[in-house]
Protein backbone atom coordinates (compact mmCIF):
# COMPACT_ATOMS: atom_id res chain seq x y z
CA UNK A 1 -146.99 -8.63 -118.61
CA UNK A 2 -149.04 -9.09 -121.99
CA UNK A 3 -149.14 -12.38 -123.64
CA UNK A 4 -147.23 -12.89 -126.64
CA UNK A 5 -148.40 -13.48 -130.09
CA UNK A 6 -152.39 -13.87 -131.05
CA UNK A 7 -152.88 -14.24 -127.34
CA UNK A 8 -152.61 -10.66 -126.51
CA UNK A 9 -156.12 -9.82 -128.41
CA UNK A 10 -158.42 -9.47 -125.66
CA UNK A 11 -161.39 -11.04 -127.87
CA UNK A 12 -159.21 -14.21 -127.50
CA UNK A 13 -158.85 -13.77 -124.38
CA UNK A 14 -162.44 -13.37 -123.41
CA UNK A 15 -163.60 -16.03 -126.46
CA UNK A 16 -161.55 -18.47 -123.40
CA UNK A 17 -162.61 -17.17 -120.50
CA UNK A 18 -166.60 -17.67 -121.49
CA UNK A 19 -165.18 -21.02 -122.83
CA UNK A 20 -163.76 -21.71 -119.60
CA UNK A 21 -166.59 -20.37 -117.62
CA UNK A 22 -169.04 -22.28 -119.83
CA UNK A 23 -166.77 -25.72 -119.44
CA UNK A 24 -166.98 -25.39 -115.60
CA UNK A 25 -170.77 -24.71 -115.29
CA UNK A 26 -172.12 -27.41 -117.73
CA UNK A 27 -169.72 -29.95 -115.87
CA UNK A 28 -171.07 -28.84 -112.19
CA UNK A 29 -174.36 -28.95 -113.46
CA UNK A 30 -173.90 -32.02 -114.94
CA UNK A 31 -172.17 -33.91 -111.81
CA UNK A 32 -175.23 -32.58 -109.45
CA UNK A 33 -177.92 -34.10 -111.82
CA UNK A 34 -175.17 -37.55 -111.85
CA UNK A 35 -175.68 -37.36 -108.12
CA UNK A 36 -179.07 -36.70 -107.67
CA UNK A 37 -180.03 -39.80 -109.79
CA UNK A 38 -177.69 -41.34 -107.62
CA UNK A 39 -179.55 -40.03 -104.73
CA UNK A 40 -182.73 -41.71 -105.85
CA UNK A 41 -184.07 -38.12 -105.18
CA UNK A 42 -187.65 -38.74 -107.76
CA UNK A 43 -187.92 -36.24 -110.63
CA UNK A 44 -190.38 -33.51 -110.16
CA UNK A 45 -193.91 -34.49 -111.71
CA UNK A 46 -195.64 -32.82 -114.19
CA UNK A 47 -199.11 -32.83 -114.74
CA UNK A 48 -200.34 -33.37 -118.12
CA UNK A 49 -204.34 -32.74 -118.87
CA UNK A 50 -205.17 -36.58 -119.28
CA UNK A 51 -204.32 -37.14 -116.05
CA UNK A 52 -207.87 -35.54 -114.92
CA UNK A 53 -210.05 -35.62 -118.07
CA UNK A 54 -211.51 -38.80 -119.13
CA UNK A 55 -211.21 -39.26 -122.86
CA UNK A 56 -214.15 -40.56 -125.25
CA UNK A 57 -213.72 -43.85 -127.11
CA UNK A 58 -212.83 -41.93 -130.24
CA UNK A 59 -210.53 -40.18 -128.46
CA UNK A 60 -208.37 -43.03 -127.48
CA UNK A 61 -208.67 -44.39 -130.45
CA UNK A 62 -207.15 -41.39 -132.30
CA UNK A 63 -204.33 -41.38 -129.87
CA UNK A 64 -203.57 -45.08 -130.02
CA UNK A 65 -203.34 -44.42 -133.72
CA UNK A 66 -200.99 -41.57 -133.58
CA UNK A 67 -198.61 -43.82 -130.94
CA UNK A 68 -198.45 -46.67 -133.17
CA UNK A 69 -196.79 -44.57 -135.59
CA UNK A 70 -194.71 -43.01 -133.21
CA UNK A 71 -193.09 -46.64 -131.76
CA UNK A 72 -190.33 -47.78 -133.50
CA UNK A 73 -190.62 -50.45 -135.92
CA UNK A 74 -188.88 -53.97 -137.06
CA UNK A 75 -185.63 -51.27 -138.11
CA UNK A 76 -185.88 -49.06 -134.43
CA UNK A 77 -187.08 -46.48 -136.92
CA UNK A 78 -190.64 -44.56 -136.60
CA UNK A 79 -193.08 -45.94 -139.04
């Protein structure tokens, strides 16, 4: 039995199934990370360069320079 109206164009038709489909994937994935924080299951780590190489005084300097700009300011805004 065919749906009546604008509803009987299959691109509608598929336009809500991916909708639907999208809707119910986002929300499971979205419950399992909810319950693995929950879980107090750690996040995976990533390794980052610094971790292993020291850095040279000018180094640090240069990124403490480039953080202080990053952190917020009096406003919660970047400087």
């Amino acid at each position: 039995m065919p749906l009546p109206g604008p509803f009987s164009d299959p691109r509608v038709i598929t336009l809500f199934g991916l909708l639907a489909v999208s809707t119910a994937a986002w929300l499971a994935l979205s419950l399992r990370a909810r319950a693995r924080d929950r879980a107090g299951i750690p996040l995976e780590r990533v390794w980052h360069p610094q971790e292993s190489v020291p850095l040279t005084p000018a180094e640090e300097h240069a990124f403490g320079q480039v953080v202080s700009r990053l952190s917020p300011g009096s406003t919660g805004r970047p400087r």
